[in-house]
Protein backbone atom coordinates (compact mmCIF):
# COMPACT_ATOMS: atom_id res chain seq x y z
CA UNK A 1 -16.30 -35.46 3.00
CA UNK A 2 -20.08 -34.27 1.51
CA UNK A 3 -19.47 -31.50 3.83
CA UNK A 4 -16.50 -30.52 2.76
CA UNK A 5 -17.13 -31.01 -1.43
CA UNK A 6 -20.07 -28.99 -0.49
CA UNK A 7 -18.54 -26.31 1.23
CA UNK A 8 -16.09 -26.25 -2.03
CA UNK A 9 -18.75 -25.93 -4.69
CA UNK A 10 -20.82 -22.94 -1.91
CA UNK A 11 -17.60 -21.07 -1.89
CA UNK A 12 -16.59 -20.85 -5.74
CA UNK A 13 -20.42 -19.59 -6.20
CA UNK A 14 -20.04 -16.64 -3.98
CA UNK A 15 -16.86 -15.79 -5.88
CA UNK A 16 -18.70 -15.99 -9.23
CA UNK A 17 -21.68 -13.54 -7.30
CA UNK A 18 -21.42 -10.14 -8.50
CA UNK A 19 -21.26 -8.32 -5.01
CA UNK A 20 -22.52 -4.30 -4.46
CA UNK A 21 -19.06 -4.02 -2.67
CA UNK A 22 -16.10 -5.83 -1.70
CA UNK A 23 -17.01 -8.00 1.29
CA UNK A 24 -14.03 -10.13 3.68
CA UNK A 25 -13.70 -13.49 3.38
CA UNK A 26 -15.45 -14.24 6.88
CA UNK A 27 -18.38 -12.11 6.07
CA UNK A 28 -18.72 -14.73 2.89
CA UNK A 29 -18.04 -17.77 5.07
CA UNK A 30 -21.07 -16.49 7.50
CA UNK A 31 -23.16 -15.50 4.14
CA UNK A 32 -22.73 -18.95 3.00
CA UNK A 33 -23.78 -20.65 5.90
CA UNK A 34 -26.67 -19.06 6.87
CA UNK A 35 -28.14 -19.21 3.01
CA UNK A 36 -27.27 -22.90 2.88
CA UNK A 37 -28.97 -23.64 6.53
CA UNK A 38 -31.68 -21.32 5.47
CA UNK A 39 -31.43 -20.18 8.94
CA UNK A 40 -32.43 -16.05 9.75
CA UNK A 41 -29.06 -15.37 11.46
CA UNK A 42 -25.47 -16.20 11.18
CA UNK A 43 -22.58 -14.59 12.84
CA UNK A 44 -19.16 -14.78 14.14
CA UNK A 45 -18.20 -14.16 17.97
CA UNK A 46 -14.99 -13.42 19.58
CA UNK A 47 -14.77 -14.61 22.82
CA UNK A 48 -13.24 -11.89 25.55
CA UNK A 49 -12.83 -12.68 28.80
CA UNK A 50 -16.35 -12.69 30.25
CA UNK A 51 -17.77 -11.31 26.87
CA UNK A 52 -18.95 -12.16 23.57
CA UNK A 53 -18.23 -9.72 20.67
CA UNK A 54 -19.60 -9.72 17.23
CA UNK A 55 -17.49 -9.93 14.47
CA UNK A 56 -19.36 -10.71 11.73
CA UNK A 57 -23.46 -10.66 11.12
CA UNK A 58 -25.92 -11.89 8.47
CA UNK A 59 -29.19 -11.88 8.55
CA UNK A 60 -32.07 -12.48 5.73
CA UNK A 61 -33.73 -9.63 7.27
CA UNK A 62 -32.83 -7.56 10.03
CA UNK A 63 -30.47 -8.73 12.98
CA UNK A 64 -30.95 -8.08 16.75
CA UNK A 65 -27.40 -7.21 16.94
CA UNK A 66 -24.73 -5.68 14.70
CA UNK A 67 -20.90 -6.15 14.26
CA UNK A 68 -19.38 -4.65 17.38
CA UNK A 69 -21.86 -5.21 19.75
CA UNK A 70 -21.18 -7.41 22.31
CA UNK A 71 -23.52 -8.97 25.50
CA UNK A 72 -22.28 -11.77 28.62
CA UNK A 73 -20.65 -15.23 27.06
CA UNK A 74 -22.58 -16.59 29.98
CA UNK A 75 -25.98 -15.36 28.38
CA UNK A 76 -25.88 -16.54 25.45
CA UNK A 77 -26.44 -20.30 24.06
CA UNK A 78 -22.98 -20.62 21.44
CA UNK A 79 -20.85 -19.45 25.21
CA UNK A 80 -23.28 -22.59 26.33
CA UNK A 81 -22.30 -24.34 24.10
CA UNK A 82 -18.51 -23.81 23.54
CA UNK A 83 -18.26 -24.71 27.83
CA UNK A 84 -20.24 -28.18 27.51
CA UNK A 85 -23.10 -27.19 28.92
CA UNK A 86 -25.74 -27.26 26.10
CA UNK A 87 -25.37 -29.42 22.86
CA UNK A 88 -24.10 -27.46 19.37
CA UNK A 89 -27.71 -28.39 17.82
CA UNK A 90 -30.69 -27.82 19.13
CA UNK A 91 -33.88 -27.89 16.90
CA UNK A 92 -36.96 -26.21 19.36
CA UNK A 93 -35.50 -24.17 22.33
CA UNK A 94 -38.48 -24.79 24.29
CA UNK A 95 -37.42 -28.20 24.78
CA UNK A 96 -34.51 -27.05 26.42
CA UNK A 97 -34.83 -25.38 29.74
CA UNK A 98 -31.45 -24.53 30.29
CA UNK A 99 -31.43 -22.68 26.82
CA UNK A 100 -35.06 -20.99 27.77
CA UNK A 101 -33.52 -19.70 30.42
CA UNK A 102 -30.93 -17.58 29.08
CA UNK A 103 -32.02 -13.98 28.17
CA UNK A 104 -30.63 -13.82 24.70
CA UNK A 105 -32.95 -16.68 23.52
CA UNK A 106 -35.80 -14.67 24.48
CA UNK A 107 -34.48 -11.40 23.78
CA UNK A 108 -33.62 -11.71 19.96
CA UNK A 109 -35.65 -14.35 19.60
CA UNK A 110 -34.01 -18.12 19.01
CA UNK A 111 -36.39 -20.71 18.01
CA UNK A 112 -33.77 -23.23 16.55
CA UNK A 113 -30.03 -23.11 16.63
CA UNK A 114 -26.51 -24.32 15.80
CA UNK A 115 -23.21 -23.50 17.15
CA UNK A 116 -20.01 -24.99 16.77
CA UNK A 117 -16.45 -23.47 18.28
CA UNK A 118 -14.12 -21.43 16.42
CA UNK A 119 -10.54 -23.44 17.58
CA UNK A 120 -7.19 -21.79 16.05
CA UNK A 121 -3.98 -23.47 15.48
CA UNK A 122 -2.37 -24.99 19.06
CA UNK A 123 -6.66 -25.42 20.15
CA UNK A 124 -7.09 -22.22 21.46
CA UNK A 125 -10.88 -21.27 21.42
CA UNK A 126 -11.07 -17.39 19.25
CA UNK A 127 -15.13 -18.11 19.50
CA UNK A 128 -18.31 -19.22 18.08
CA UNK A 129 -19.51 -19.57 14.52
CA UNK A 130 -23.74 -19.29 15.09
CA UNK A 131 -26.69 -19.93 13.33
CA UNK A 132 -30.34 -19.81 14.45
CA UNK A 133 -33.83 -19.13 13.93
CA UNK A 134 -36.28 -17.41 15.42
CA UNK A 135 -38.81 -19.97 14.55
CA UNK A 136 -38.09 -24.05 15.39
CA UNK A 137 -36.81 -25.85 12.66
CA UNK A 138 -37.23 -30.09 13.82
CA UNK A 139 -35.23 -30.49 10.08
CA UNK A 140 -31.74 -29.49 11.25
CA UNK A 141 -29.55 -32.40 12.09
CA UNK A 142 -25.83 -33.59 12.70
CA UNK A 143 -25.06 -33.39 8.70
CA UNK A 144 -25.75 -29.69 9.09
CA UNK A 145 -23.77 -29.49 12.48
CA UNK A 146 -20.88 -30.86 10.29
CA UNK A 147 -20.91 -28.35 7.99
CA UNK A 148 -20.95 -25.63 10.49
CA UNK A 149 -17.33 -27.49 11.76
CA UNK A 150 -16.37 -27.40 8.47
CA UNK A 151 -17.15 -23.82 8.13
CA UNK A 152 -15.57 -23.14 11.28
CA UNK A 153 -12.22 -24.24 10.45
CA UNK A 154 -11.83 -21.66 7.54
CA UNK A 155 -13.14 -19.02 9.83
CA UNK A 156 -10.16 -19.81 12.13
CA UNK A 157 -8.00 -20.06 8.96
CA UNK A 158 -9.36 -16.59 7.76
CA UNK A 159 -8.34 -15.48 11.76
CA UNK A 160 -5.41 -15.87 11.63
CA UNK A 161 -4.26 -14.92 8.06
CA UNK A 162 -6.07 -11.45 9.37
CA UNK A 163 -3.76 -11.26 12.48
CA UNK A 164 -0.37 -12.21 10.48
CA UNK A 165 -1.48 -9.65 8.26
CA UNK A 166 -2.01 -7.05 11.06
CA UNK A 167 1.02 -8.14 13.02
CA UNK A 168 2.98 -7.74 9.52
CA UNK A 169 1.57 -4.22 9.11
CA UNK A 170 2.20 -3.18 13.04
CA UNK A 171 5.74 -4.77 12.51
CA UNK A 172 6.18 -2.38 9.21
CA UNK A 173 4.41 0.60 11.00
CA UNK A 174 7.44 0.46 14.11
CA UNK A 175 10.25 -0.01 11.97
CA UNK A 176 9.20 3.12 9.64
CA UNK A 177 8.56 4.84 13.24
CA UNK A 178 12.24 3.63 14.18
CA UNK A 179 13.79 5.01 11.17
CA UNK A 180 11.90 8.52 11.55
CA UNK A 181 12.63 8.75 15.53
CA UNK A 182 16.35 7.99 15.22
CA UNK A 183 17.79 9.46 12.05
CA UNK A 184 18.53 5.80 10.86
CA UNK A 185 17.47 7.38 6.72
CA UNK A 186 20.52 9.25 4.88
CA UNK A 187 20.70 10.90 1.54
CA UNK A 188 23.57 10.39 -1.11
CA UNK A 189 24.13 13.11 -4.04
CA UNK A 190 25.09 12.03 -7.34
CA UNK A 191 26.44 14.63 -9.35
CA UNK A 192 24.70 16.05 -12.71
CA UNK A 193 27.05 17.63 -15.43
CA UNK A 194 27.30 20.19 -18.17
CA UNK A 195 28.69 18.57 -21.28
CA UNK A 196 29.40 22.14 -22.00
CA UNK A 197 32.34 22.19 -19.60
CA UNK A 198 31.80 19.15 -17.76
CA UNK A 199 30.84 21.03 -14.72
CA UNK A 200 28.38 20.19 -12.03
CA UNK A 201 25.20 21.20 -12.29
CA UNK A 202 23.65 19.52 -9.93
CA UNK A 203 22.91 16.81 -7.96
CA UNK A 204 19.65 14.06 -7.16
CA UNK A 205 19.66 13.20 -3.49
CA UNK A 206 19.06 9.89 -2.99
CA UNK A 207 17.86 8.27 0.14
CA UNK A 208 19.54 5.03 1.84
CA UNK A 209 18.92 3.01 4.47
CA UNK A 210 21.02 1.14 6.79
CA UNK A 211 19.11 -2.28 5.80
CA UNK A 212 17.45 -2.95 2.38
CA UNK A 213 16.83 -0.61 -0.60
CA UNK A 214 14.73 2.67 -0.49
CA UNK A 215 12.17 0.45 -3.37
CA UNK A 216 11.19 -1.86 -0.69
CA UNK A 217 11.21 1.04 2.50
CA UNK A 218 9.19 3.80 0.29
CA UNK A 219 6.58 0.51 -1.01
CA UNK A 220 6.33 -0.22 2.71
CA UNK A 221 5.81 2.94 3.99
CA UNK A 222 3.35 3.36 1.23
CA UNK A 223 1.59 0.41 2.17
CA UNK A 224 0.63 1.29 5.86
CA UNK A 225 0.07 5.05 5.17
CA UNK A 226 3.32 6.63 6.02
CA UNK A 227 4.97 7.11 2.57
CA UNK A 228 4.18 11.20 2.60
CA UNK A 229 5.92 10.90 5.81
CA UNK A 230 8.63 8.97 5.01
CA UNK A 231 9.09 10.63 1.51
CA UNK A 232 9.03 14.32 3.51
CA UNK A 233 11.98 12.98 5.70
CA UNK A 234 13.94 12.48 3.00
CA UNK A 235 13.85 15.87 1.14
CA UNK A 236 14.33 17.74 4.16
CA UNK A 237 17.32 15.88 5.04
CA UNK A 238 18.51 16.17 1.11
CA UNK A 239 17.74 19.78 1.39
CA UNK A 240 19.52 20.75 4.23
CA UNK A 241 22.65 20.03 1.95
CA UNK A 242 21.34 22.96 -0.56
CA UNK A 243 23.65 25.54 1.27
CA UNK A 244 26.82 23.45 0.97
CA UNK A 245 26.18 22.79 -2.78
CA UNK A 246 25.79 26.64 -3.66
CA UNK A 247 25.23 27.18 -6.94
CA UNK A 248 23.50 23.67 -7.91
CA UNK A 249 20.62 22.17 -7.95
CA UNK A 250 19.30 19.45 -5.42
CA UNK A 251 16.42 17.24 -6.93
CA UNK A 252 14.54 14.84 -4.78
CA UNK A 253 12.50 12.32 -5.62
CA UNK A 254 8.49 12.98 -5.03
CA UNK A 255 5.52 11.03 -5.20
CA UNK A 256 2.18 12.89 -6.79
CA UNK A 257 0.56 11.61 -3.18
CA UNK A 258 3.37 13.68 -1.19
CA UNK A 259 2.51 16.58 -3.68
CA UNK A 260 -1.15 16.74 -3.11
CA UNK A 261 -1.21 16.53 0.84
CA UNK A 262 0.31 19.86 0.86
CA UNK A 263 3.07 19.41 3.38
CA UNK A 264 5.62 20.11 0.81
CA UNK A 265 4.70 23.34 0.72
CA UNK A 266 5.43 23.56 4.11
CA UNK A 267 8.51 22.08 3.76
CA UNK A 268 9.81 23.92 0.70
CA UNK A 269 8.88 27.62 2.40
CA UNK A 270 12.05 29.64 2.68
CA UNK A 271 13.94 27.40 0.01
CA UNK A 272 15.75 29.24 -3.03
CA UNK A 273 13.03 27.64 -5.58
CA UNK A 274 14.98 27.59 -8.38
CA UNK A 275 17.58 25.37 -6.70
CA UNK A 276 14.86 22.99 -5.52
CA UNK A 277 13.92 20.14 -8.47
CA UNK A 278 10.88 17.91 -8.32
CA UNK A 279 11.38 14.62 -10.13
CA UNK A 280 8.31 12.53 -10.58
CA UNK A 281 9.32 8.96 -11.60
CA UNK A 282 7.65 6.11 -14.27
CA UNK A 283 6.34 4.29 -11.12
CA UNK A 284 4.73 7.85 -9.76
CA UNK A 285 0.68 6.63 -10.80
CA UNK A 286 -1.26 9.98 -11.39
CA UNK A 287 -5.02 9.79 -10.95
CA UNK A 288 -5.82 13.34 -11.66
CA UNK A 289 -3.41 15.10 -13.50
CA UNK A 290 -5.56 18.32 -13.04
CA UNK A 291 -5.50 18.00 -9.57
CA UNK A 292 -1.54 17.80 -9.67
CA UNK A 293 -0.62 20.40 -11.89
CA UNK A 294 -2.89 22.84 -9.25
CA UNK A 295 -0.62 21.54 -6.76
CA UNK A 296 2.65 22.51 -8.57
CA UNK A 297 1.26 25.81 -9.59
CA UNK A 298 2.45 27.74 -6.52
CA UNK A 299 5.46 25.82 -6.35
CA UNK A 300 6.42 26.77 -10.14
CA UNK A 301 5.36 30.01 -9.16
CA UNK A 302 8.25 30.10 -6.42
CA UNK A 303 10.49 28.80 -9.15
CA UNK A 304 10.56 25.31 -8.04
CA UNK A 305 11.35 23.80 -11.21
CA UNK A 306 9.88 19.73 -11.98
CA UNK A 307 11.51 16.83 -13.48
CA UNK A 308 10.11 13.58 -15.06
CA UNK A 309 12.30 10.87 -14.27
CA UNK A 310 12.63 7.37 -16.22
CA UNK A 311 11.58 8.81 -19.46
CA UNK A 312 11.63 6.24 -22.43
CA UNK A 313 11.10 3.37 -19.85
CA UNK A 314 7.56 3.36 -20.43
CA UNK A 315 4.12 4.25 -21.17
CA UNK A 316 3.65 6.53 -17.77
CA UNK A 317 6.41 8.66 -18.56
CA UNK A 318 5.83 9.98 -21.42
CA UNK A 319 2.32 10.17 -20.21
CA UNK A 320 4.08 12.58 -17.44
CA UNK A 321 6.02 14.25 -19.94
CA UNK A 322 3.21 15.16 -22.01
CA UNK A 323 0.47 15.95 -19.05
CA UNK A 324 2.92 18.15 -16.99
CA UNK A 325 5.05 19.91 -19.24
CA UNK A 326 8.24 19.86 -16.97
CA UNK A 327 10.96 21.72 -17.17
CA UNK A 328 13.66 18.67 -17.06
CA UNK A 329 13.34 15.57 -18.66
CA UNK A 330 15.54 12.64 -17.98
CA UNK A 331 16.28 9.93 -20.29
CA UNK A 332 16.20 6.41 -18.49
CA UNK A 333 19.58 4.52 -17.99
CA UNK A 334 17.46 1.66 -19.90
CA UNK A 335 17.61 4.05 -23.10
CA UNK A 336 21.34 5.04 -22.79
CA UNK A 337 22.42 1.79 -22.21
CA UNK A 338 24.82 0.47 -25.63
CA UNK A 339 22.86 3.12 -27.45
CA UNK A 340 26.07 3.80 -29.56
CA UNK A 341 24.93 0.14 -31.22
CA UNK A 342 21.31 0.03 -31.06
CA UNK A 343 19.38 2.39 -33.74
CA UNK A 344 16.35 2.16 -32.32
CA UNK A 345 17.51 4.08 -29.13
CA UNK A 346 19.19 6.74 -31.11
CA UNK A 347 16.12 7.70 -33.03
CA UNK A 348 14.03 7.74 -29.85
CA UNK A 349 17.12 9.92 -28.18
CA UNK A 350 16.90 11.88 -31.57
CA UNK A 351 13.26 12.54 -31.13
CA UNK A 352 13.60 13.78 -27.43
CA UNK A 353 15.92 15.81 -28.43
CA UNK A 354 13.99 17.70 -31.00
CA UNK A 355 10.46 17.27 -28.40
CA UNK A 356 12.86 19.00 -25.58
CA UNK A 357 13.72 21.75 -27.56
CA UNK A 358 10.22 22.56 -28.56
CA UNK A 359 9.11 22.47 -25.68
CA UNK A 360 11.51 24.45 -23.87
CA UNK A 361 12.51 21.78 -21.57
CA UNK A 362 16.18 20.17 -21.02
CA UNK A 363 16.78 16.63 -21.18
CA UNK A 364 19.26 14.67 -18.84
CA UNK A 365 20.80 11.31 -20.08
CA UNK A 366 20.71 8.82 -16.95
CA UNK A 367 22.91 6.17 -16.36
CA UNK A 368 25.97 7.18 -18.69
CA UNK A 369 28.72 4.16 -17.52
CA UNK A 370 30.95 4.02 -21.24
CA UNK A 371 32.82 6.72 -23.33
CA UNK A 372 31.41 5.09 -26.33
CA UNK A 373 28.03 5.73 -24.66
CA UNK A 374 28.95 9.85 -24.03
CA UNK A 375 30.22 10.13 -27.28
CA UNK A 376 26.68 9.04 -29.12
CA UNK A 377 25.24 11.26 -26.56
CA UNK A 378 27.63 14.38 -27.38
CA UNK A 379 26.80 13.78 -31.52
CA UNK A 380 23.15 13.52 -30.54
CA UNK A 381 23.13 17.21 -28.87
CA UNK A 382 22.69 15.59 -25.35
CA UNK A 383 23.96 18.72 -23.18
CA UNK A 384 23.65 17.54 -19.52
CA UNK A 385 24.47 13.73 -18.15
CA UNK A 386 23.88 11.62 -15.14
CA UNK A 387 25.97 8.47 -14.68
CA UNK A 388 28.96 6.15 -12.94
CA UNK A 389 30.94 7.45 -15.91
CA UNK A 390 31.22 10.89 -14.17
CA UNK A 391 30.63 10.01 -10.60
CA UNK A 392 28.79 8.02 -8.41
CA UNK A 393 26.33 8.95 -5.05
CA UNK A 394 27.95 10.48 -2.53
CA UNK A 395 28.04 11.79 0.54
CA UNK A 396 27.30 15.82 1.60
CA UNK A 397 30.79 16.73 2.29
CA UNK A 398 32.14 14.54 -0.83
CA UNK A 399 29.83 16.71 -3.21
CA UNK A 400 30.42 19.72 -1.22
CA UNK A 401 33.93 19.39 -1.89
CA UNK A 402 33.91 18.51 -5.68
CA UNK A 403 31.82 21.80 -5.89
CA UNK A 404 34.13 24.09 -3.87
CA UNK A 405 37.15 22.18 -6.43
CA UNK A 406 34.97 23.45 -9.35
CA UNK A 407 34.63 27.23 -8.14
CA UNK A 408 38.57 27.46 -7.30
């Protein structure tokens, strides 16, 4: 139990310790109990087959090996000890034959030394967690040997929270990979309309999934590095309906990420530009605004035209609107939500309205479901809408048809 309490108090101090980087939690564990033991190394080995492989290294000064390196279990005195054949504490190696005997003692040097099995869940042995100097130490005893058990079973804790976390990402990685490889991604259009004459405008593409929303799939994706890939899947699938919905728009949704890799470029060459919308949403975080509005520029320049979605939803938005000067901006269905009964909404929709047409851009009202909430909209000048009230997302040859109805 001192072991233990100790171990307690030695961890919440290293998370107090201002670190020069961020450092794993095993690299701690190891830092810990080498500065407790006052020993010169401390590491963590992974046991393969006939070899030992370092996984983790301290040292006070400098080590005679480094994370990767690896040497024969059978040479060293933690494989010794792990197999029965040489006791987890031993205080002056000279007083041990069998230990003098193994190259490694000699080779980095070990004077004194501690090792104690790294056992995962079921008993399975992952490795060693090792301490030793190069001088003797007759002061080590069983207490410390406990602690290094101690210390042992949160290394094997810390093991395998690092392999559920790698399974869960490999997992993740195949099922984006299975969604790419067979076409299992789709793309909806929901319509956008003229108040003018109530005509189509346009349309956002929307991607959909045969299990779970897009949130979740593009947040994966993101999360093990294949949201630009992912995200370019999408618009060229929602592209491809651009001839079939001659003369409107298609907007897709794009992440600042997918704009800076260049690949949309690639992917918008050949596209009639001024049928092709960008729309950057609240979530989108921008690091470098400069950055991204040198990305757009040759995209603008081919008339690609760019959108700020979720506008009035928060902070980020307007931070969009203001940074990026689009030329659509698109009120969020939070906004235009019972705005014929809320004030405050109006006078924000008010103020948009005058901001758009300063600033030469057009605003979209999102989410439009009630004819009370279309007619504020209509006596607020509101000239183009987005909502269930109208329509909802559809397939290609749904919107290709309500187009073809609207130019007979």
């Amino acid at each position: 139990m001192q072991a233990r309490a100790m171990i307690s108090t030695l961890l919440s101090h290293l998370r107090r310790r201002p670190s020069g980087g961020r450092i794993g939690a095993i690299a701690r564990i190891v830092q810990a109990v080498r500065t407790h033991l006052g020993m010169d190394v401390a590491f963590v080995a992974e046991f393969t087959g006939e070899r030992l492989v370092f996984r983790q290294v301290d040292a006070a000064a400098t080590a005679p090996m480094a994370v990767g390196d690896s040497c024969l279990l059978a040479e060293t005195l933690c494989g010794r000890v792990v197999d029965g054949r040489l006791p987890g504490l031993i205080r002056d190696t000279l007083r041990v034959p069998t230990a003098q005997r193994l190259p490694t003692t000699t080779t980095w040097p070990v004077g004194a030394h501690l090792s104690v099995p790294i056992r995962l869940q079921g008993g399975r042995v992952y490795g060693a967690l090792c301490c030793f100097n190069h001088a003797r130490d007759p002061s080590l005893n069983q207490r410390d040997l406990q602690v290094m058990a101690a210390f042992a079973e949160l290394v094997a804790h810390e093991v395998e929270r690092e392999w559920d976390a790698t399974h869960e990402h490999d997992e993740m990685v195949a099922r984006i990979r299975q969604v790419l490889t067979n076409h299992e991604l789709s793309v909806v259009y929901q319509p956008v309309y003229s108040l003018d004459d109530e005509h189509v405008i346009g349309f956002e593409a929307l991607a959909r999934f045969r299990h779970g929303s897009p949130d979740e799939w593009f947040a994966s994706a993101a999360k093990v590095g294949l949201g630009k890939e992912l995200e370019l899947a999408a618009i060229r699938q929602a592209l491809e309906g651009l001839p079939r919905l001659q003369p409107a728009y298609v907007a897709v949704n794009v992440s600042p990420d997918t704009i800076l890799c260049g690949d949309l470029t690639r992917v918008l060459r050949g596209m009639p530009g001024r049928r092709v919308v960008l729309e950057l949403t609240e979530h989108s975080h921008v690091a470098d605004y400069g950055a991204l509005i040198e990305a757009l520029a040759p995209l603008r320049a081919a008339s690609v035209r760019v959108a700020v979605d979720d506008a009035g939803a928060g902070f980020a938005s307007m931070r969009h609107v203001l940074r990026l000067h689009p030329d659509l901006i698109k009120l969020d269905a939070s906004l235009i939500r019972g705005i014929e009964d809320d004030l405050s909404k109006r006078a924000l929709t008010s103020a948009m309205v005058v901001f758009a047409r300063e600033t030469d851009s057009v605003l979209i009202a999102e989410g439009v479901e009630t004819a009370a909430e279309l007619a504020m909209l209509r006596s607020l000048d509101i000239k183009m809408v987005q909502g269930y009230l109208f329509a909802r997302p559809m397939l290609l040859e749904k919107a290709a048809a309500l187009i073809d109805t609207q130019s007979a």
